[in-house]
C-alpha atoms as a PDB file:
ATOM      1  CA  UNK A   1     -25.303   0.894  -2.337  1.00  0.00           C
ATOM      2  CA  UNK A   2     -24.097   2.828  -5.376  1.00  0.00           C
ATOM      3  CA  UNK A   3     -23.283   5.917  -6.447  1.00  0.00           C
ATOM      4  CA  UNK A   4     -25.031   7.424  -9.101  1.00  0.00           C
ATOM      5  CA  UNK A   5     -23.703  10.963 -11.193  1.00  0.00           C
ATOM      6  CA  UNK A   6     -26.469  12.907 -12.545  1.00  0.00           C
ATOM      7  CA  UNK A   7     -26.191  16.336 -14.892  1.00  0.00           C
ATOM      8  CA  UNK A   8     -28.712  19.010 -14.856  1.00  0.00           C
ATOM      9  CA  UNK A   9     -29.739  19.227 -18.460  1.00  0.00           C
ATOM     10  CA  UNK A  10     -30.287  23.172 -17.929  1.00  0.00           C
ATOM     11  CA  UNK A  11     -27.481  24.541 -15.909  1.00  0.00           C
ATOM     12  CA  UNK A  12     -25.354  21.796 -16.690  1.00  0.00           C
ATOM     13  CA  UNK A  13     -24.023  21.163 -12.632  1.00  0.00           C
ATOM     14  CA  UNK A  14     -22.926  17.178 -12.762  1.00  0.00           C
ATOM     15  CA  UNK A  15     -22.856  15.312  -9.296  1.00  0.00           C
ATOM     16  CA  UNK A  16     -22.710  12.228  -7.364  1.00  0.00           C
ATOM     17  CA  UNK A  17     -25.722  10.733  -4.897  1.00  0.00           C
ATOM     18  CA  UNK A  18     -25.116   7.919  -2.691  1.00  0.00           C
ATOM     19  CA  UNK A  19     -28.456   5.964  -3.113  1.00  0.00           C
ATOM     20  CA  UNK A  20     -30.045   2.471  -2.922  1.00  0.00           C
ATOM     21  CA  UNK A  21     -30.648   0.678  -6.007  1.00  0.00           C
ATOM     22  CA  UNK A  22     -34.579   0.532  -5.263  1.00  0.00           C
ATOM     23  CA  UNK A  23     -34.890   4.249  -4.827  1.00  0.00           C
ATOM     24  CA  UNK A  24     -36.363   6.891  -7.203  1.00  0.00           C
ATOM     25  CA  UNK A  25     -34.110   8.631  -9.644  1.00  0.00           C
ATOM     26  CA  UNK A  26     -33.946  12.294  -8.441  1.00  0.00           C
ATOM     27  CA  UNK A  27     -35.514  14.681 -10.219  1.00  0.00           C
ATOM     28  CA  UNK A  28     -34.405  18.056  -9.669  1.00  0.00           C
ATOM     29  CA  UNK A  29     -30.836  20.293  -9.730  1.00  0.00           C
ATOM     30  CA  UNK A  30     -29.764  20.868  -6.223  1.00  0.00           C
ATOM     31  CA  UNK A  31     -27.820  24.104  -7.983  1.00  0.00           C
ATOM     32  CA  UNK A  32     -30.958  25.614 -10.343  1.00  0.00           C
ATOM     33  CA  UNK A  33     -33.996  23.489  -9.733  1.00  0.00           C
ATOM     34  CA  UNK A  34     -34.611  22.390 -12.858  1.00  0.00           C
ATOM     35  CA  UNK A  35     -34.857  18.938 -14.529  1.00  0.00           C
ATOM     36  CA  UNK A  36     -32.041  16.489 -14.307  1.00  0.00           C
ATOM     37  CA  UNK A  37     -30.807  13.306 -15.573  1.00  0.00           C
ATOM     38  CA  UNK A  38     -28.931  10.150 -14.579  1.00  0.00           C
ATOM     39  CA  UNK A  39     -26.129   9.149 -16.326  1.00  0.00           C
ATOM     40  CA  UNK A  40     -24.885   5.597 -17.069  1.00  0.00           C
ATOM     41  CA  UNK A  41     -21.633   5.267 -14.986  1.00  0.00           C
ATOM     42  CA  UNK A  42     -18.681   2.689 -15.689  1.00  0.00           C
ATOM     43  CA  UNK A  43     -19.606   1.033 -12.555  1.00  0.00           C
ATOM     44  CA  UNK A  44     -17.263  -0.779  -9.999  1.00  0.00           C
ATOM     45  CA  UNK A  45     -14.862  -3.635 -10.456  1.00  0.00           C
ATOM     46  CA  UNK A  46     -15.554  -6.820  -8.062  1.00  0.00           C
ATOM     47  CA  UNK A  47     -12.714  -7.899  -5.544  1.00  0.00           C
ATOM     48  CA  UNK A  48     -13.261 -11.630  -5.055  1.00  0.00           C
ATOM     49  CA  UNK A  49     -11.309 -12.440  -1.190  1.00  0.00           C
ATOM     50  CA  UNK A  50     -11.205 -15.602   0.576  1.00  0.00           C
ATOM     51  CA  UNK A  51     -10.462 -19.377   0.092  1.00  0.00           C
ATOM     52  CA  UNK A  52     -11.685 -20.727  -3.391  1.00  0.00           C
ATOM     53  CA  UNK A  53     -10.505 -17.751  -5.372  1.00  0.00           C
ATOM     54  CA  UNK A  54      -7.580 -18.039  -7.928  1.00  0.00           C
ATOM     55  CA  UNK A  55      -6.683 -14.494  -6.610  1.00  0.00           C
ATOM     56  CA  UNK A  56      -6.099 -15.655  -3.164  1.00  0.00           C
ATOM     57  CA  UNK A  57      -5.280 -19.291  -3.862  1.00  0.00           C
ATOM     58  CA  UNK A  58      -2.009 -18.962  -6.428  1.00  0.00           C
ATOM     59  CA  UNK A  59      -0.997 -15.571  -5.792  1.00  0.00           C
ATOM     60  CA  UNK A  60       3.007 -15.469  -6.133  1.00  0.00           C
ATOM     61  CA  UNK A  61       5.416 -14.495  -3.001  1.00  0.00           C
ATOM     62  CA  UNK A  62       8.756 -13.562  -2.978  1.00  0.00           C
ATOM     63  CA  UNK A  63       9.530 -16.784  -1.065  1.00  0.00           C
ATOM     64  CA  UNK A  64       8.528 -19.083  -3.788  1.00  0.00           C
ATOM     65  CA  UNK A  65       5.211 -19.585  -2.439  1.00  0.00           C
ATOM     66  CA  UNK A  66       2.284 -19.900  -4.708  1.00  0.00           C
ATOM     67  CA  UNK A  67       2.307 -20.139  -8.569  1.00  0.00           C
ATOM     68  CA  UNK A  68       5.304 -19.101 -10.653  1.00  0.00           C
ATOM     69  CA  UNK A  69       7.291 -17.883  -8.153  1.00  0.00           C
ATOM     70  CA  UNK A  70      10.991 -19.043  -7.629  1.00  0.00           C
ATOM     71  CA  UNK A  71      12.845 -19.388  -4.673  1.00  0.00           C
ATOM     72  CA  UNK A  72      14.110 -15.937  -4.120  1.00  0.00           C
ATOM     73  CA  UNK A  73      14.789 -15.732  -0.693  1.00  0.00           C
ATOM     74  CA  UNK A  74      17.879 -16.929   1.364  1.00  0.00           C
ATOM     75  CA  UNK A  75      18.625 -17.822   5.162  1.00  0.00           C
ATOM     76  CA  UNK A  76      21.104 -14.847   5.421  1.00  0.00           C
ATOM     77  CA  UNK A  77      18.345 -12.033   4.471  1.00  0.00           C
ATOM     78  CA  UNK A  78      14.353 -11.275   5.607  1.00  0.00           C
ATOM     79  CA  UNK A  79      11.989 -12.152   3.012  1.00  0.00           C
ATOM     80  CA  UNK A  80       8.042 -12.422   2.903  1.00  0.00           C
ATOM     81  CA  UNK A  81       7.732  -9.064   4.453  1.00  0.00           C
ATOM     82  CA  UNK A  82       9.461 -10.089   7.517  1.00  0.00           C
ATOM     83  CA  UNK A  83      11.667  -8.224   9.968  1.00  0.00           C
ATOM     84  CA  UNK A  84      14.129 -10.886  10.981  1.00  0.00           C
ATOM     85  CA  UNK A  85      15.928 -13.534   9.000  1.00  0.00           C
ATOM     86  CA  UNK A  86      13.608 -16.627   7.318  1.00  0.00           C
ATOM     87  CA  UNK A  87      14.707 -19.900  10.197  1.00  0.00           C
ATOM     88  CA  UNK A  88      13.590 -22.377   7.004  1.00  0.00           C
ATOM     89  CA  UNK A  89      14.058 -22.720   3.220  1.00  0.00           C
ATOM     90  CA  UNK A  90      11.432 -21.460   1.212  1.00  0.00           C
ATOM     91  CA  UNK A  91       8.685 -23.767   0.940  1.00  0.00           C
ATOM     92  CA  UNK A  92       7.441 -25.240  -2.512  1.00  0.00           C
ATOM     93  CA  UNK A  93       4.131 -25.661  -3.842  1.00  0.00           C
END
């Protein structure tokens, strides 16, 4: 469900109302009672997750895995967010 922002076009009081897309726009300032409007917002950005996403799929790692990224870990130090030592070489894609 979104959030729309409406502005009371007397008072001027802007806020936000959590509300289904299919619902009625409202109609009154919670503030003054008079008439308000709905404003065209920017909207939300989409976070694609899971398997078939290039996101997901070729995202870098500081241990060489996925796209572009070099082999930057070694066997002496912890890599890959890890709290002991990596037992392998990095593995290559």
């Amino acid at each position: 469900m979104p959030t729309y922002e409406y502005e009371c076009k007397d008072c001027g009081h802007r806020f936000e109302q959590f509300q289904s897309m299919s619902a009625a726009p409202l109609k009154k300032c919670p503030e003054c009672g008079k008439e308000i409007r709905r404003l065209i917002g920017t909207g939300a950005g989409f976070i694609f997750k899971g398997s078939g996403f290039h996101a997901n799929d070729y995202k870098g790692s500081s241990c060489g895995i996925g796209a572009g990224g070099g082999a930057s870990c070694n066997m002496e130090g912890t890599c890959c967010g890890r709290d002991t030592p990596c037992s392998k070489s990095p593995r290559k894609v």
